[in-house]
C-alpha atoms as a PDB file:
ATOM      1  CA  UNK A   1       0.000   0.000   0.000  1.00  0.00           C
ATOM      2  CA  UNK A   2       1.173   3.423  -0.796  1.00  0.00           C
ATOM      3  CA  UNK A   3       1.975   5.836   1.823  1.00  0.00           C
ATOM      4  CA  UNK A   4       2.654   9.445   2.001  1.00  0.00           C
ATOM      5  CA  UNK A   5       5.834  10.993   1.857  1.00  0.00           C
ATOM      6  CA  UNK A   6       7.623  11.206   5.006  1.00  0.00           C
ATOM      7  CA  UNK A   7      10.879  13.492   5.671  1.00  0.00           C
ATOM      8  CA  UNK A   8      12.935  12.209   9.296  1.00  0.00           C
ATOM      9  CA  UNK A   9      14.214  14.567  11.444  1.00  0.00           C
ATOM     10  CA  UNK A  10      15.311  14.608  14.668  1.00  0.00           C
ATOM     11  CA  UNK A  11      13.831  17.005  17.290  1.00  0.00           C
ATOM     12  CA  UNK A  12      11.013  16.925  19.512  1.00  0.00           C
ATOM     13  CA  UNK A  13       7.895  18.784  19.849  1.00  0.00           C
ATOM     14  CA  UNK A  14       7.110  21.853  22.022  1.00  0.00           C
ATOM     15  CA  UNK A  15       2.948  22.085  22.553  1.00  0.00           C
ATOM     16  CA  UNK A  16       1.487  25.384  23.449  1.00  0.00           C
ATOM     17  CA  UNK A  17       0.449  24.973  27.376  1.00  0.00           C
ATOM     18  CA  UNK A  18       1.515  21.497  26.920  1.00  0.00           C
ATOM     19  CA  UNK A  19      -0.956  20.311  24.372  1.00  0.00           C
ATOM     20  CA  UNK A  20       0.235  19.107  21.124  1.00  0.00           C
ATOM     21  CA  UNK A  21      -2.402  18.307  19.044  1.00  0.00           C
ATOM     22  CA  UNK A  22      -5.277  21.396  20.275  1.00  0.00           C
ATOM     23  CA  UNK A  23      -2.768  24.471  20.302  1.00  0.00           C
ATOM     24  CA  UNK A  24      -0.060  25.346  18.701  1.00  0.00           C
ATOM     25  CA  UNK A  25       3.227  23.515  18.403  1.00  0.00           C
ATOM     26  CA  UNK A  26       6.813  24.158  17.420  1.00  0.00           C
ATOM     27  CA  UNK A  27       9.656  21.304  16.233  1.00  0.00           C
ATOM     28  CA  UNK A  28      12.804  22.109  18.441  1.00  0.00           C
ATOM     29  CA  UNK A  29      14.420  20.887  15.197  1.00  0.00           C
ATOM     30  CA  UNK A  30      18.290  19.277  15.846  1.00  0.00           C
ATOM     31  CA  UNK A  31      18.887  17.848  12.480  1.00  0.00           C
ATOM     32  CA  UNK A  32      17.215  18.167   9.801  1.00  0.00           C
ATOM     33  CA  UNK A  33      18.539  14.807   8.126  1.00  0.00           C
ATOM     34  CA  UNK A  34      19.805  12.321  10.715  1.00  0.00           C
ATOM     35  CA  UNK A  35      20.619   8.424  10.340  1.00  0.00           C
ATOM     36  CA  UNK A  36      17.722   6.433  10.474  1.00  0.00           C
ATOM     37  CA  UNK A  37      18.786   5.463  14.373  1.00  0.00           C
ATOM     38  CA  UNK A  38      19.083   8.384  15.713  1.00  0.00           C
ATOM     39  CA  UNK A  39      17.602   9.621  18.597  1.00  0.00           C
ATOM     40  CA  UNK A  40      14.480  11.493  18.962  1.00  0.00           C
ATOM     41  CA  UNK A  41      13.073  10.785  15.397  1.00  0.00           C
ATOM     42  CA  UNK A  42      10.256  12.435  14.037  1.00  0.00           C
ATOM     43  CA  UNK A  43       8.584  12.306  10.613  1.00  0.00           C
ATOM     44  CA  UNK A  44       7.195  15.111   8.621  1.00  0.00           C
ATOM     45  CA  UNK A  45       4.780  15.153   6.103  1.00  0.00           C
ATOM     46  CA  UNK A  46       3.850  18.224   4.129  1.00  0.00           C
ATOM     47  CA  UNK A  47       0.865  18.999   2.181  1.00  0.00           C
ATOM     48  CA  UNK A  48       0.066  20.570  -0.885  1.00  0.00           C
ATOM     49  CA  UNK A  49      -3.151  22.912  -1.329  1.00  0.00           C
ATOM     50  CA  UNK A  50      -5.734  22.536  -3.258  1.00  0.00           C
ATOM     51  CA  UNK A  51      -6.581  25.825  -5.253  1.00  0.00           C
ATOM     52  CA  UNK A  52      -9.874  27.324  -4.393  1.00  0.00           C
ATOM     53  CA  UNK A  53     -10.742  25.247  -1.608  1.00  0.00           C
ATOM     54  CA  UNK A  54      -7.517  24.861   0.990  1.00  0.00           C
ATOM     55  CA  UNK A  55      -7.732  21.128   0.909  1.00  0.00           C
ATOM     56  CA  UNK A  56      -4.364  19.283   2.244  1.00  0.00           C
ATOM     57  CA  UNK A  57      -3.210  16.939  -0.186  1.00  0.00           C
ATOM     58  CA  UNK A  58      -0.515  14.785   1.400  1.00  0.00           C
ATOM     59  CA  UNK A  59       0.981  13.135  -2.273  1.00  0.00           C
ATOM     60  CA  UNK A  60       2.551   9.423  -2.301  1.00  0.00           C
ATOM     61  CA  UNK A  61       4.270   9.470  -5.459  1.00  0.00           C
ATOM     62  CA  UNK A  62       3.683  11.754  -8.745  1.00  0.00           C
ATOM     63  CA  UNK A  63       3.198  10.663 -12.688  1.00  0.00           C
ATOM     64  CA  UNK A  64       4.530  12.602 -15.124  1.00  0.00           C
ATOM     65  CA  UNK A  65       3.028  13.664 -18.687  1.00  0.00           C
ATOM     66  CA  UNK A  66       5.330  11.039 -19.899  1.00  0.00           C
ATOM     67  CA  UNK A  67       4.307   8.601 -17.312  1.00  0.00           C
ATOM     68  CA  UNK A  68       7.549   8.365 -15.119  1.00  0.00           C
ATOM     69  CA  UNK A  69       7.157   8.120 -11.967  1.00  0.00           C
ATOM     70  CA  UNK A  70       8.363  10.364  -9.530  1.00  0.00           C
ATOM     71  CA  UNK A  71       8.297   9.148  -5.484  1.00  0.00           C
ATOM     72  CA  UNK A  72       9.639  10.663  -2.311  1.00  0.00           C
ATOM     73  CA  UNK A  73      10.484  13.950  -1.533  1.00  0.00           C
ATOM     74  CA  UNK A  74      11.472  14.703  -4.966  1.00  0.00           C
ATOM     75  CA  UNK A  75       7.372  14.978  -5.724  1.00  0.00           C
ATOM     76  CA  UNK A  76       7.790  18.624  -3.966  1.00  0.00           C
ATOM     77  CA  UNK A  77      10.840  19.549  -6.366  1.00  0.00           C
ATOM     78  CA  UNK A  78       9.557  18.481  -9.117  1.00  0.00           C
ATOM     79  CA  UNK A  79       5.920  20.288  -9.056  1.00  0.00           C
ATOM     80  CA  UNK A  80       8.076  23.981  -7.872  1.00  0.00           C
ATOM     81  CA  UNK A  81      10.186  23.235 -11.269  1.00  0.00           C
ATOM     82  CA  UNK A  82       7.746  21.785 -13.430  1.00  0.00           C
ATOM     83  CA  UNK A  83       4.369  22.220 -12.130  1.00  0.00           C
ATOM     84  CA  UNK A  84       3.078  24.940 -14.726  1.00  0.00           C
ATOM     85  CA  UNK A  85       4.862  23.647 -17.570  1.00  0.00           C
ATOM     86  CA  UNK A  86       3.223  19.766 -16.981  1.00  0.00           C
ATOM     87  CA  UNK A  87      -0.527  21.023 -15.316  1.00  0.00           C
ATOM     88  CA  UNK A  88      -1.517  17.223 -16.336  1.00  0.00           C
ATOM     89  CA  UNK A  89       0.440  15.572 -14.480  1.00  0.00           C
ATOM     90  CA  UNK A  90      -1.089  13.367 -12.068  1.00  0.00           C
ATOM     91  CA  UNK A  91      -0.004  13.516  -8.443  1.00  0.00           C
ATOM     92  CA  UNK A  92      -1.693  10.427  -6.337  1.00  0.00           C
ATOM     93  CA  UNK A  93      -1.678  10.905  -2.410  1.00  0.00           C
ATOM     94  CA  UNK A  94      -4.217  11.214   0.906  1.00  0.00           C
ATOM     95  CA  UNK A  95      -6.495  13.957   2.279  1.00  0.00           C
ATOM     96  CA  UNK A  96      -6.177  15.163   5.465  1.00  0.00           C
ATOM     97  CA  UNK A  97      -8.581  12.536   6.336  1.00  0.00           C
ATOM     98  CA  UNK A  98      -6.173   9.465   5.259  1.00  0.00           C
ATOM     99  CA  UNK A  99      -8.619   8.976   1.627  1.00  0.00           C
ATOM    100  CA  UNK A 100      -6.809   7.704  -1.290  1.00  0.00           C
ATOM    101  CA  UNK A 101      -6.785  10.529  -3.792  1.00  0.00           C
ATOM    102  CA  UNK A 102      -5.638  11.873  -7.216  1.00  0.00           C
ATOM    103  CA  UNK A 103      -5.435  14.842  -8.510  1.00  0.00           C
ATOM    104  CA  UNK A 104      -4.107  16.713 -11.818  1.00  0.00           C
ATOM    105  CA  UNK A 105      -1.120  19.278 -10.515  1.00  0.00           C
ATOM    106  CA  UNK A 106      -2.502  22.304 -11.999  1.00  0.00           C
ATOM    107  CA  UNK A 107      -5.461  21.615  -9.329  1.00  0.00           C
ATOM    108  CA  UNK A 108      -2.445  22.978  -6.541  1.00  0.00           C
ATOM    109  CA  UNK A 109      -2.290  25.923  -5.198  1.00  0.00           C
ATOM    110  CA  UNK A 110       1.782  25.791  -6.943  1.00  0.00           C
ATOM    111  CA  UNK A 111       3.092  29.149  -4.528  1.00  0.00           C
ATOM    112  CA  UNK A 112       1.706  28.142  -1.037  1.00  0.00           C
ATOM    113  CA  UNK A 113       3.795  27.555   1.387  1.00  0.00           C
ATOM    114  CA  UNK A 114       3.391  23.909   2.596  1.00  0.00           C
ATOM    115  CA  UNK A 115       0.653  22.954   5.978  1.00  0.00           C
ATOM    116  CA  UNK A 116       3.533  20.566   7.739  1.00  0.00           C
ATOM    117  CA  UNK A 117       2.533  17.996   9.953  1.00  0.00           C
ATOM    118  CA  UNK A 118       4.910  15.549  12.063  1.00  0.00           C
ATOM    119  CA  UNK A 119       4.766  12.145  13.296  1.00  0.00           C
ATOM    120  CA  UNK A 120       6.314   9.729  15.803  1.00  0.00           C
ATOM    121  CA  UNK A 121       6.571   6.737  13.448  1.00  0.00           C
ATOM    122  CA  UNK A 122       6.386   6.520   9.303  1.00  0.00           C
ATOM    123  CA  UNK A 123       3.348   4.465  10.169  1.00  0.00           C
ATOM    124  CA  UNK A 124       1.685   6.467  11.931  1.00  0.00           C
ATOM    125  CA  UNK A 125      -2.137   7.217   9.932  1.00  0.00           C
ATOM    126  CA  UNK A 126      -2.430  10.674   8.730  1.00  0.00           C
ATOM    127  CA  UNK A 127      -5.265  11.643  11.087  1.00  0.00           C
ATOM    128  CA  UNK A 128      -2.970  11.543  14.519  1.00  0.00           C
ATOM    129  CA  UNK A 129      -0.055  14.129  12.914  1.00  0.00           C
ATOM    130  CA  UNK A 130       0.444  16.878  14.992  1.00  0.00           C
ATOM    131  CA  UNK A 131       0.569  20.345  12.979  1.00  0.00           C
ATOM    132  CA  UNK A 132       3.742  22.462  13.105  1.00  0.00           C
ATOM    133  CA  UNK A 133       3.577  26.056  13.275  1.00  0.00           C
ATOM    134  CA  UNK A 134       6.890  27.226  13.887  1.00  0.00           C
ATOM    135  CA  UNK A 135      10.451  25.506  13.519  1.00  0.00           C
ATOM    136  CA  UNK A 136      13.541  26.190  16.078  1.00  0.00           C
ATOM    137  CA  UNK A 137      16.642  25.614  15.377  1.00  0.00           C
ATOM    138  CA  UNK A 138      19.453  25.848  18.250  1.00  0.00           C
ATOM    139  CA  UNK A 139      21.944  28.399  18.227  1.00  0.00           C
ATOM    140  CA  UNK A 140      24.261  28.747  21.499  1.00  0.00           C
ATOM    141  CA  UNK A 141      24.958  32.504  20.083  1.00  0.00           C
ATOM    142  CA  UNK A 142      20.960  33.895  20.932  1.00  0.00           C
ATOM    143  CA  UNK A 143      19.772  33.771  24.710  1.00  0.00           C
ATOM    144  CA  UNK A 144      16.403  33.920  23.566  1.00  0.00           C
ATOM    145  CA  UNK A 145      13.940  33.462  20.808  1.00  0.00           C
ATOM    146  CA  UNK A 146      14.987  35.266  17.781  1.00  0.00           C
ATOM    147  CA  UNK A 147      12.648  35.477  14.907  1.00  0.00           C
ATOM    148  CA  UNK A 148      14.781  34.260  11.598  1.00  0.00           C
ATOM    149  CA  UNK A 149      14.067  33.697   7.754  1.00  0.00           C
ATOM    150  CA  UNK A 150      13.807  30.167   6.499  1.00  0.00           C
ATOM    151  CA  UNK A 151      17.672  28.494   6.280  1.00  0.00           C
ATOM    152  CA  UNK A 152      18.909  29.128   2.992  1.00  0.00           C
ATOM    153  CA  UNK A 153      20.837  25.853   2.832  1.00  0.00           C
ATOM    154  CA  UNK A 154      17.378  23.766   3.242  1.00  0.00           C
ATOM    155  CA  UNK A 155      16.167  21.720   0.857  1.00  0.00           C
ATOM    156  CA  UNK A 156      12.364  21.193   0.135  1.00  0.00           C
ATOM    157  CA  UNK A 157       9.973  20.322   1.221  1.00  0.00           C
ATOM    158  CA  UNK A 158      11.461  21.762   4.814  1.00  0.00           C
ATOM    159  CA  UNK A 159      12.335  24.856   3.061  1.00  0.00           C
ATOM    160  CA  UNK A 160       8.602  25.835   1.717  1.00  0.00           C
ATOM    161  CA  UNK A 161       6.923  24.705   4.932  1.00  0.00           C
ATOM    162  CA  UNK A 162       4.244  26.600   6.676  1.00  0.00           C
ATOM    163  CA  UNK A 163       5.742  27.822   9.945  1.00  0.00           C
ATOM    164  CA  UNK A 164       8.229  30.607  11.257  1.00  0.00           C
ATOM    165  CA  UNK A 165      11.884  30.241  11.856  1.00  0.00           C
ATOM    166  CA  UNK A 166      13.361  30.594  14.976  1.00  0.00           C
ATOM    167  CA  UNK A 167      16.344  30.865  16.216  1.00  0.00           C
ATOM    168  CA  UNK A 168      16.526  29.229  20.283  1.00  0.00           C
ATOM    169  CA  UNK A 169      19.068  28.835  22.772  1.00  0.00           C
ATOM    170  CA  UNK A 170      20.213  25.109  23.040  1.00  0.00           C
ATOM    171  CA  UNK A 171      18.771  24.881  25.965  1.00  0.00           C
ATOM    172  CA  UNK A 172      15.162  26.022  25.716  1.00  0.00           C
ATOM    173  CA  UNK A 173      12.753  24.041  28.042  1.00  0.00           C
ATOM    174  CA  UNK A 174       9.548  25.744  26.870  1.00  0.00           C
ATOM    175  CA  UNK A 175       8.642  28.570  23.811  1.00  0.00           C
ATOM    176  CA  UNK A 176       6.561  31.347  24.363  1.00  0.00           C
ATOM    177  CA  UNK A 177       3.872  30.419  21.872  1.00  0.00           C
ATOM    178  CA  UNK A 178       2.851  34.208  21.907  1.00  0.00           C
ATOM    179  CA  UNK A 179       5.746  35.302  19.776  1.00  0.00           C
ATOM    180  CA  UNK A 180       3.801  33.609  17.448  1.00  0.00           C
ATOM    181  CA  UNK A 181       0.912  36.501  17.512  1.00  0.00           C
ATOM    182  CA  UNK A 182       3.520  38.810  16.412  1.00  0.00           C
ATOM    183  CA  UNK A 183       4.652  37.300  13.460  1.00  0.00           C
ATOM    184  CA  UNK A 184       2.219  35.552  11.291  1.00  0.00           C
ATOM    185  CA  UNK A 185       3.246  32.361   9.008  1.00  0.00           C
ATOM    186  CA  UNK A 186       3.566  32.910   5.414  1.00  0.00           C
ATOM    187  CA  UNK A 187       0.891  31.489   3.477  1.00  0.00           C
ATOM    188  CA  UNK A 188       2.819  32.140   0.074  1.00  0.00           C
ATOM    189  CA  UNK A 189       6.159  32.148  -1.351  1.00  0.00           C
END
């Protein structure tokens, strides 16, 4: 059975007054492509929209006009380079519900920034992913939160996620979820 595409990271999850999955959360990101043992793995999964309606669209695995088949997190490059030039190209994935579905590419929504969701295991179902809003990233040279731009040398689909950068100390126990009110996420690219 197909699954979505999954990036692993290690970090853990901060929830907004503890909860996770009802307020807001931020990855306390600490490597953004670790071994497949490391510790404190997560999986993300990142959704395209659907135009018109905001509908996530979490794809599997993408067929081009040609029918090759493109899988992984390459789906996300290749719709940002070729997504207007190939608008019948068929990408195949889940709703945000877990429902099998496929859809042409020039249905998405090709300059949103990407809803990201993470996971404790690759098999975890779709429905119990915990939203991201905001991604920190240690830096022993800030004592607090310091409101960044995306990490040039990121790669998508991390790069064109949904959230605001952050720069932390190391050591941060707890993120004041308000800073979040100050800055809004970027819907677009």
């Amino acid at each position: 059975m197909a699954k979505a595409v999954a990036q692993r990271v290690s970090g853990r999850l901060l929830g907004e007054n503890g909860a996770k999955r009802n307020g807001r959360t931020a990855l306390f990101l600490t490597n953004p492509k670790p071994d497949a043992d490391a510790d404190d793995l997560l999986f993300l999964r990142f959704a395209f929209v659907i135009m018109g309606t905001e509908a996530p669209l979490f794809p599997s695995f993408l067929i081009d006009d040609w029918g090759g088949e493109v899988r992984g997190t390459a789906v996300y490059q290749w719709v940002k380079e070729n997504g207007n030039q190939f608008p019948r190209a068929e990408i195949f994935g889940f709703d945000g519900q877990g429902n099998a579905v496929q859809r042409f590419v020039r249905e998405l929504e090709l300059f949103a920034r990407l809803p990201c969701t993470a996971y404790p295991t690759r098999e975890t179902p779709l429905t119990d992913g915990t939203p991201v809003h905001a991604i920190l990233l240690p830096d022993a040279s800030v004592t607090e939160p310091v409101k960044i731009k995306r990490p040039s040398d990121l790669k998508r689909p991390l790069s064109a996620a949904r959230v605001t950068w952050w720069q932390v100390p190391p050591t941060l126990a707890a993120f004041n979820f308000s800073l979040l009110d100050e800055t809004p996420t970027p819907d677009f690219i």
